[in-house]
Structures are given as structure tokens and as C-alpha cells.
PDB file of N, CA and C in Angstrom:
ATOM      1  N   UNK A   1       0.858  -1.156   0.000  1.00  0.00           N
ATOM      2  CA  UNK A   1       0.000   0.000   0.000  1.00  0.00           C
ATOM      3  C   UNK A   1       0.912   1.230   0.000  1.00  0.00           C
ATOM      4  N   UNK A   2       0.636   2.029  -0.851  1.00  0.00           N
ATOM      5  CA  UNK A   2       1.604   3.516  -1.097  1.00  0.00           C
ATOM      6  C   UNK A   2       0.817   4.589  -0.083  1.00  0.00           C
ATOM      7  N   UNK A   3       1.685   5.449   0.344  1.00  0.00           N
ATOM      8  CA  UNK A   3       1.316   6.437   0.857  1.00  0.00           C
ATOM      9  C   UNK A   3      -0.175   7.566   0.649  1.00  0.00           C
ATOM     10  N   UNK A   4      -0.710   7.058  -0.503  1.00  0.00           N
ATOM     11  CA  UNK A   4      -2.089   7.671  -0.655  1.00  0.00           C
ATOM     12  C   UNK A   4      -3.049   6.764  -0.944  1.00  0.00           C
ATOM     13  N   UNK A   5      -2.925   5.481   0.050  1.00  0.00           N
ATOM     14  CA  UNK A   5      -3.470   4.191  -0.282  1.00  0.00           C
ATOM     15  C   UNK A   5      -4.393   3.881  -1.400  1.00  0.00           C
ATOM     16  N   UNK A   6      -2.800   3.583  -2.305  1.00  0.00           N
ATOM     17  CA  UNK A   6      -3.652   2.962  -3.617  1.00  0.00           C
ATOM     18  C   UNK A   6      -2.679   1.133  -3.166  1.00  0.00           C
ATOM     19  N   UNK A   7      -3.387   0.369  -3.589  1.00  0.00           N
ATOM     20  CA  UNK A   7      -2.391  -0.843  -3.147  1.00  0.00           C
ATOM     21  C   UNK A   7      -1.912  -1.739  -4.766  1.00  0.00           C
ATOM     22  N   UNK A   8      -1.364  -2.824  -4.153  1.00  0.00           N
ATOM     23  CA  UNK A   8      -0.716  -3.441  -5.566  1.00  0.00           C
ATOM     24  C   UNK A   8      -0.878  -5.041  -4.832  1.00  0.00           C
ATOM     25  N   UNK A   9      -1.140  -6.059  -5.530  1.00  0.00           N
ATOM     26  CA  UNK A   9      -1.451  -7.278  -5.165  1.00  0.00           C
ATOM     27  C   UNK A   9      -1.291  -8.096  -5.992  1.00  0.00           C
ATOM     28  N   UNK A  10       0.577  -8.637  -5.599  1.00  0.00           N
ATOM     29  CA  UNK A  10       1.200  -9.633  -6.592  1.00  0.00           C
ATOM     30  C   UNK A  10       1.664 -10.415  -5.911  1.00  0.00           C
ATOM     31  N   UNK A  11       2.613 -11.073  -6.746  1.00  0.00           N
ATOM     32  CA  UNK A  11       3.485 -12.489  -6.140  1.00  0.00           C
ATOM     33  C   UNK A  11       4.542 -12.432  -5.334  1.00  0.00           C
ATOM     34  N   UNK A  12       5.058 -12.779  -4.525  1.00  0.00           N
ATOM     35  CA  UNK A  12       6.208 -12.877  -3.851  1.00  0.00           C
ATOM     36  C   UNK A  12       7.125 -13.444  -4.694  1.00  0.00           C
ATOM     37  N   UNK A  13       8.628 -13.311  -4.202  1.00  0.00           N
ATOM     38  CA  UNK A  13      10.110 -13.613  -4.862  1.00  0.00           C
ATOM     39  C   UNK A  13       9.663 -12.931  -6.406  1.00  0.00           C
ATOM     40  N   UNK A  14      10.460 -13.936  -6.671  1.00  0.00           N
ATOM     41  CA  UNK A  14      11.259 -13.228  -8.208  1.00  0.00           C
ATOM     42  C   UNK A  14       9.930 -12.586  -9.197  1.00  0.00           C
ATOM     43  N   UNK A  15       8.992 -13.568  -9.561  1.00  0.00           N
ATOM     44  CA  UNK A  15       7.565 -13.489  -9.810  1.00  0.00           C
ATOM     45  C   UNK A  15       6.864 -12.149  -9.636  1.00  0.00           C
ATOM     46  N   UNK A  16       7.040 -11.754  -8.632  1.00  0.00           N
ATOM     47  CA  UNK A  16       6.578 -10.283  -8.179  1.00  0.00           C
ATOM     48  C   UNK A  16       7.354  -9.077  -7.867  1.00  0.00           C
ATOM     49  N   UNK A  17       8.439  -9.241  -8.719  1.00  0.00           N
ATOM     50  CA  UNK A  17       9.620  -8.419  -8.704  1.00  0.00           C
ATOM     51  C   UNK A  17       9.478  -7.194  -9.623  1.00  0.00           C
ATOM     52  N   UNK A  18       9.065  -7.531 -11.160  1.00  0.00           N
ATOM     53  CA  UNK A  18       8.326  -6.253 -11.937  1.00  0.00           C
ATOM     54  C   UNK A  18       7.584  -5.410 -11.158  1.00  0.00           C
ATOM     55  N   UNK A  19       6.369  -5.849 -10.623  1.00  0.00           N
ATOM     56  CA  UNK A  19       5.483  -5.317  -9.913  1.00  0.00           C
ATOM     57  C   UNK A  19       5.897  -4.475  -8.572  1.00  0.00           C
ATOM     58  N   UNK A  20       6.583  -5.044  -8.041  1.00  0.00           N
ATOM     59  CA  UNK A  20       6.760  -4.406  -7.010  1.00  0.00           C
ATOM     60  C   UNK A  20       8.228  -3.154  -7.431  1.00  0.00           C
ATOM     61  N   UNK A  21       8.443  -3.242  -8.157  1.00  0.00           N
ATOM     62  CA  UNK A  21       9.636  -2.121  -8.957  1.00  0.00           C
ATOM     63  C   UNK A  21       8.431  -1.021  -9.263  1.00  0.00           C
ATOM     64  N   UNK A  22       7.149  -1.415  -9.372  1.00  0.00           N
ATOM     65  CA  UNK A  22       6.402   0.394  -9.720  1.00  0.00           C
ATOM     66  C   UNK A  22       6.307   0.885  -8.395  1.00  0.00           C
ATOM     67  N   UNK A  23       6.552   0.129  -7.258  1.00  0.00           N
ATOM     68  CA  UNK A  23       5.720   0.781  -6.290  1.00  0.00           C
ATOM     69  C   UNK A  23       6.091   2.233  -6.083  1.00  0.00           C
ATOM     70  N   UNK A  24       5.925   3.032  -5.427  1.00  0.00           N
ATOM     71  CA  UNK A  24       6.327   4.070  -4.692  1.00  0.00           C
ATOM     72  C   UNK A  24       7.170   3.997  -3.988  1.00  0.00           C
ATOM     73  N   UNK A  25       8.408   4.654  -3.312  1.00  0.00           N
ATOM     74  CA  UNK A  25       8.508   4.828  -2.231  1.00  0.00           C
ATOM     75  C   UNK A  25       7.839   4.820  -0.707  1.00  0.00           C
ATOM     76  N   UNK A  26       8.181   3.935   0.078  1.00  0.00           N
ATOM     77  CA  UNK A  26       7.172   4.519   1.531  1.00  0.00           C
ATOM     78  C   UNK A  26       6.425   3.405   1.433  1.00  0.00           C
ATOM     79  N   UNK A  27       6.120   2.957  -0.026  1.00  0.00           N
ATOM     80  CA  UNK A  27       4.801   1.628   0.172  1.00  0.00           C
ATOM     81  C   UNK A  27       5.474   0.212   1.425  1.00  0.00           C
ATOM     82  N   UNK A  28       4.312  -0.192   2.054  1.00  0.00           N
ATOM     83  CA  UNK A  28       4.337  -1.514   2.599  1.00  0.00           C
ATOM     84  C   UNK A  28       3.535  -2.597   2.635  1.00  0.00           C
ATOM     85  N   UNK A  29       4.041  -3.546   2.717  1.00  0.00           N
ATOM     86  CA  UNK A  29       2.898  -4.771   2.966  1.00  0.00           C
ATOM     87  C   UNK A  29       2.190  -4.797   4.094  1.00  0.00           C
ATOM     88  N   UNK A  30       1.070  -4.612   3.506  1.00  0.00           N
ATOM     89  CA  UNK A  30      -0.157  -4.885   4.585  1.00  0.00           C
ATOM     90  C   UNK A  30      -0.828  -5.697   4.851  1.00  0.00           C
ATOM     91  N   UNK A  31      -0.484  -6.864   3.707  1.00  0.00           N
ATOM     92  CA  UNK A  31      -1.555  -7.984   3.424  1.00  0.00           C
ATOM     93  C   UNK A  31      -1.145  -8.693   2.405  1.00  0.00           C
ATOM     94  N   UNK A  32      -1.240 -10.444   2.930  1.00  0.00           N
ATOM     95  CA  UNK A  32      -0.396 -11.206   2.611  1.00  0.00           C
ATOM     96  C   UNK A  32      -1.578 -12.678   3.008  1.00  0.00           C
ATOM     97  N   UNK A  33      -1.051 -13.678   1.755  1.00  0.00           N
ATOM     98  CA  UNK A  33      -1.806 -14.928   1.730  1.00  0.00           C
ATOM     99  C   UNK A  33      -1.514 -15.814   0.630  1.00  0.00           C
ATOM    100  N   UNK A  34      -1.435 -17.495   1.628  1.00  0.00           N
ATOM    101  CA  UNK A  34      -0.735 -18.247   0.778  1.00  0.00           C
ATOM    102  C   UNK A  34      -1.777 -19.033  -0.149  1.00  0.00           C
ATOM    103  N   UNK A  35      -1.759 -19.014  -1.570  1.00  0.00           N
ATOM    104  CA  UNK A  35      -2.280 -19.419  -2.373  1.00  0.00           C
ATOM    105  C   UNK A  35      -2.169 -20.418  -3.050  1.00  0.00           C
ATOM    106  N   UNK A  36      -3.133 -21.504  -3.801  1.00  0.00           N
ATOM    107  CA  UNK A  36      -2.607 -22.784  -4.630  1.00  0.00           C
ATOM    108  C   UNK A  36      -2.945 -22.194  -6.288  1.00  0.00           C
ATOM    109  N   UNK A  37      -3.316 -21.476  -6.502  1.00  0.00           N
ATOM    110  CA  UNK A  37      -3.264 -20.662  -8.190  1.00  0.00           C
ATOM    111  C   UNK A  37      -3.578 -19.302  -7.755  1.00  0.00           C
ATOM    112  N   UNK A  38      -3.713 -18.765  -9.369  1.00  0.00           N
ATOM    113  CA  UNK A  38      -4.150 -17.344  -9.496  1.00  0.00           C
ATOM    114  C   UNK A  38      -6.163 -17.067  -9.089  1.00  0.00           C
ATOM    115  N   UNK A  39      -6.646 -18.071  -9.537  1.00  0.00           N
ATOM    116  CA  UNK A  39      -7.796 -18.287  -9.305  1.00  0.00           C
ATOM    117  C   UNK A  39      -8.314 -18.094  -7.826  1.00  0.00           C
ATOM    118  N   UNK A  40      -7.082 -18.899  -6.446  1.00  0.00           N
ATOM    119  CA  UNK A  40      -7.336 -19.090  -4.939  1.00  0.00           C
ATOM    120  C   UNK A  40      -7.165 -17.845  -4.558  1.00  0.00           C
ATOM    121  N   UNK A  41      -5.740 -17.146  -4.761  1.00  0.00           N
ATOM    122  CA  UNK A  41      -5.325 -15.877  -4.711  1.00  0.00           C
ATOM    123  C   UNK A  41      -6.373 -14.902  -4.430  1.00  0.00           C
ATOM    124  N   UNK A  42      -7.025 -14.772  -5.844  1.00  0.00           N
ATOM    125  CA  UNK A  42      -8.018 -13.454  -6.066  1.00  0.00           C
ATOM    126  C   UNK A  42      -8.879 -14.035  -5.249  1.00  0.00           C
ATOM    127  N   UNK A  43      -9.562 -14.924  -5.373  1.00  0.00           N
ATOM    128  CA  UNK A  43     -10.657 -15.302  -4.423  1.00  0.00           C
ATOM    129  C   UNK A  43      -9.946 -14.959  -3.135  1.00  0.00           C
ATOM    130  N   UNK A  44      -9.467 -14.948  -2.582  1.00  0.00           N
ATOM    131  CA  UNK A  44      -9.096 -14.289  -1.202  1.00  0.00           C
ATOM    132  C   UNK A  44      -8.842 -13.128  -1.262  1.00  0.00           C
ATOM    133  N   UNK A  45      -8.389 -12.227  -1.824  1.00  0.00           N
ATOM    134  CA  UNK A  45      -8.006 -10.892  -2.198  1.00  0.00           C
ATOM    135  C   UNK A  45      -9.856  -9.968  -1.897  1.00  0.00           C
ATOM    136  N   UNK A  46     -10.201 -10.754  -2.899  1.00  0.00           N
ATOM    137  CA  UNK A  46     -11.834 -10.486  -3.019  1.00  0.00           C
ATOM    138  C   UNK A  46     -12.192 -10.612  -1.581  1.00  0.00           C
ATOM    139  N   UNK A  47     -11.983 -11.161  -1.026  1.00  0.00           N
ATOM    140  CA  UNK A  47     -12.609 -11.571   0.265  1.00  0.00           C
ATOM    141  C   UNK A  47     -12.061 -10.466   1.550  1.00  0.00           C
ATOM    142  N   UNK A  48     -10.804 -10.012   1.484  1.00  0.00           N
ATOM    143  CA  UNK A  48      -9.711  -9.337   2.158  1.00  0.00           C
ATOM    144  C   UNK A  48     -10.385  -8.102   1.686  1.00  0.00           C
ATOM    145  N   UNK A  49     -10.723  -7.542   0.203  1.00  0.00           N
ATOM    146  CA  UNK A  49     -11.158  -5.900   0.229  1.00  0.00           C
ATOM    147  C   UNK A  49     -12.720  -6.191   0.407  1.00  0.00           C
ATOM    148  N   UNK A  50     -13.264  -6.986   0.561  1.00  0.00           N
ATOM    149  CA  UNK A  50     -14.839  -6.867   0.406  1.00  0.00           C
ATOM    150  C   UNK A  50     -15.356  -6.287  -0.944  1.00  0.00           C
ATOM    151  N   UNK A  51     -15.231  -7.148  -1.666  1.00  0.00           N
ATOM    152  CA  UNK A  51     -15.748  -6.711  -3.175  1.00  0.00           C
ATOM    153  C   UNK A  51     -16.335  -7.852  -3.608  1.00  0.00           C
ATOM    154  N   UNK A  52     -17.193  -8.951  -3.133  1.00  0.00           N
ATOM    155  CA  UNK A  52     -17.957  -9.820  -3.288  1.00  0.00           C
ATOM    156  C   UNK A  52     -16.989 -11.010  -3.881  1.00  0.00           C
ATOM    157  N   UNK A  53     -17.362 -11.925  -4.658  1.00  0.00           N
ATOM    158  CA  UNK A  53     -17.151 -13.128  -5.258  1.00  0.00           C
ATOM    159  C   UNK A  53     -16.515 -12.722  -6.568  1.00  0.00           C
ATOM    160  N   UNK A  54     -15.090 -13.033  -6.360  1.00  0.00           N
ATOM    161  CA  UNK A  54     -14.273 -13.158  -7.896  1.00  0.00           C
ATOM    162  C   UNK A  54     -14.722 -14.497  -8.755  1.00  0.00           C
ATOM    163  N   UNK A  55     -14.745 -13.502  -9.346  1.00  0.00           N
ATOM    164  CA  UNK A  55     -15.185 -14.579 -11.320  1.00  0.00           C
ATOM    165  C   UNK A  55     -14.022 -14.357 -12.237  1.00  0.00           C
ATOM    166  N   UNK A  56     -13.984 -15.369 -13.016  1.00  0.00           N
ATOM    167  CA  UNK A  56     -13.072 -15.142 -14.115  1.00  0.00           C
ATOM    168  C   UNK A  56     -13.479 -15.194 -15.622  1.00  0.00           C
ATOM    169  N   UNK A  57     -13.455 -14.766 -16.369  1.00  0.00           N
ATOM    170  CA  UNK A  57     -13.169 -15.469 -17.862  1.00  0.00           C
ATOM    171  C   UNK A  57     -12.777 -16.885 -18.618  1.00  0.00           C
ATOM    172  N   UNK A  58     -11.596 -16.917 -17.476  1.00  0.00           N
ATOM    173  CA  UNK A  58     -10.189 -18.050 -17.852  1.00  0.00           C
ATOM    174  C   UNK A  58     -10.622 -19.263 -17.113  1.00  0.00           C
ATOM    175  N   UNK A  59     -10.896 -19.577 -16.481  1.00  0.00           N
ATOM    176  CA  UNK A  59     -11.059 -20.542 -15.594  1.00  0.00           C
ATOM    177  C   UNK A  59     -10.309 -21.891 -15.640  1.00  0.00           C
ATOM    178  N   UNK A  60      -9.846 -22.023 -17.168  1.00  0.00           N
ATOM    179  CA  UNK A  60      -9.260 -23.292 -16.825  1.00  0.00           C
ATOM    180  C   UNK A  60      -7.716 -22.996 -17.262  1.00  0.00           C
ATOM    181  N   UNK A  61      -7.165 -21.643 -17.490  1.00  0.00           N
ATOM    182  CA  UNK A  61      -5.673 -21.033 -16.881  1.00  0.00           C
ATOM    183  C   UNK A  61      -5.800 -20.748 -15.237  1.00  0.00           C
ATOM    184  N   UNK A  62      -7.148 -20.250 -14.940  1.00  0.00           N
ATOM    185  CA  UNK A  62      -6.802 -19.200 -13.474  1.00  0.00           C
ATOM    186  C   UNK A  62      -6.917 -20.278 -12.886  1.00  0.00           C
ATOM    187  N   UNK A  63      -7.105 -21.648 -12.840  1.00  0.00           N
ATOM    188  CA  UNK A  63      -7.867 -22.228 -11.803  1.00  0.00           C
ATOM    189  C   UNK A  63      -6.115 -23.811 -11.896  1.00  0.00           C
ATOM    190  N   UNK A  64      -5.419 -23.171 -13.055  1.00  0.00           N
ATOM    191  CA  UNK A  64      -4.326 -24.688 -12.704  1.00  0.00           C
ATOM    192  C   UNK A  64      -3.614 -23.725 -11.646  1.00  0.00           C
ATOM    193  N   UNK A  65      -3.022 -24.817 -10.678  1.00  0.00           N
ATOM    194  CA  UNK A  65      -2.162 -24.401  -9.489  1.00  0.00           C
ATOM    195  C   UNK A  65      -0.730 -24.017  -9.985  1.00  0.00           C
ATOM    196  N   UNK A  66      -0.472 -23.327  -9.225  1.00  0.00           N
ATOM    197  CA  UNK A  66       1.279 -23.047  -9.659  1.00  0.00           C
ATOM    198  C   UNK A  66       2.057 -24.286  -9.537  1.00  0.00           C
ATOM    199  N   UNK A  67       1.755 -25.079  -8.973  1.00  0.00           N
ATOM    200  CA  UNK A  67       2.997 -26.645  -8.856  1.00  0.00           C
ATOM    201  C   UNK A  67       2.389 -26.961 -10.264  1.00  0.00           C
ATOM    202  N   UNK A  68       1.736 -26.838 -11.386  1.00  0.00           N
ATOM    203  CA  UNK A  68       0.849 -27.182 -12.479  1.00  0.00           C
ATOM    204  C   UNK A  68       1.618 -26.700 -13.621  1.00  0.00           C
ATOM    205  N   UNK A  69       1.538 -25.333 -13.067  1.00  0.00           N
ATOM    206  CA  UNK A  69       2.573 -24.178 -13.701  1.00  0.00           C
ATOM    207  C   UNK A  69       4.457 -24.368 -14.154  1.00  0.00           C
ATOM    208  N   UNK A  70       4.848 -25.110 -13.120  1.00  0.00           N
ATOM    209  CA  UNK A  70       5.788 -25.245 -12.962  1.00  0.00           C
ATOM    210  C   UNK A  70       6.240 -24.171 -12.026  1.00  0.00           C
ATOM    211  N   UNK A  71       5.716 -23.529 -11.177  1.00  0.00           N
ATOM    212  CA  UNK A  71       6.254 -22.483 -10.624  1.00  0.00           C
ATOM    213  C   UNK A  71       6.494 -22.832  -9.042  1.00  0.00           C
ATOM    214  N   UNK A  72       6.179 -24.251  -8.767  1.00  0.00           N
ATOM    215  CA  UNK A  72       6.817 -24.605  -7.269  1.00  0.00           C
ATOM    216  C   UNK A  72       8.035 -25.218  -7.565  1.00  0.00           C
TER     217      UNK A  72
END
């Protein structure tokens, strides 16, 4: 979350390294959760800002797990 709380909600290590290079200065983690895909992720994210039930488009990219991915 940056100093005029706008927030950013990516990946940890290397994965979330682009992303976290825009941040601002001053930004910190406020909020953090361990996930089995991109699909579990947002569904908790959703749940963490109160913005109802994440849906996707993709469902059968958002919904393979990262060990699926190759990314464990």
C-alpha cells in the first residue's frame, strides 16, 4: 500500500519483482496470503477488500495451481 493508499497485489520472490519495482517509495505490505493458483489468490483478495465473489473469464488457466505451472 503507497502512501495515498492505492495498493498493488502480486506475487512474492522473483515473480513479483516487476510489480513491485512500480511501487512508490514509503509503500508496505499490509496484506499477505498463501495461495494454490491465481484463481485461490483473487478469491481471497476479493474476500480481504470486500468486493464480493471473484469470477473469471479463464477458468481453466486461473484455476491450474502453480505446482501445475511449474512455478513450485
Amino acid at each position: 500500500m503507497d502512501e495515498e493508499g492505492l495498493g498493488t497485489f502480486c506475487l512474492t520472490g522473483e515473480r513479483g519483482n516487476d510489480a513491485r519495482a512500480l511501487l512508490e517509495p514509503g509503500s508496505k505490505l499490509v496484506w499477505s496470503c498463501e495461495a494454490h493458483s491465481h484463481f485461490d489468490a483473487m478469491t481471497k483478495y476479493y474476500q480481504y477488500m470486500d468486493w464480493g465473489i471473484y469470477t473469471t473469464d479463464y477458468p481453466e488457466q486461473d484455476k491450474k495451481t502453480y505446482k501445475e505451472m511449474g512455478w513450485e
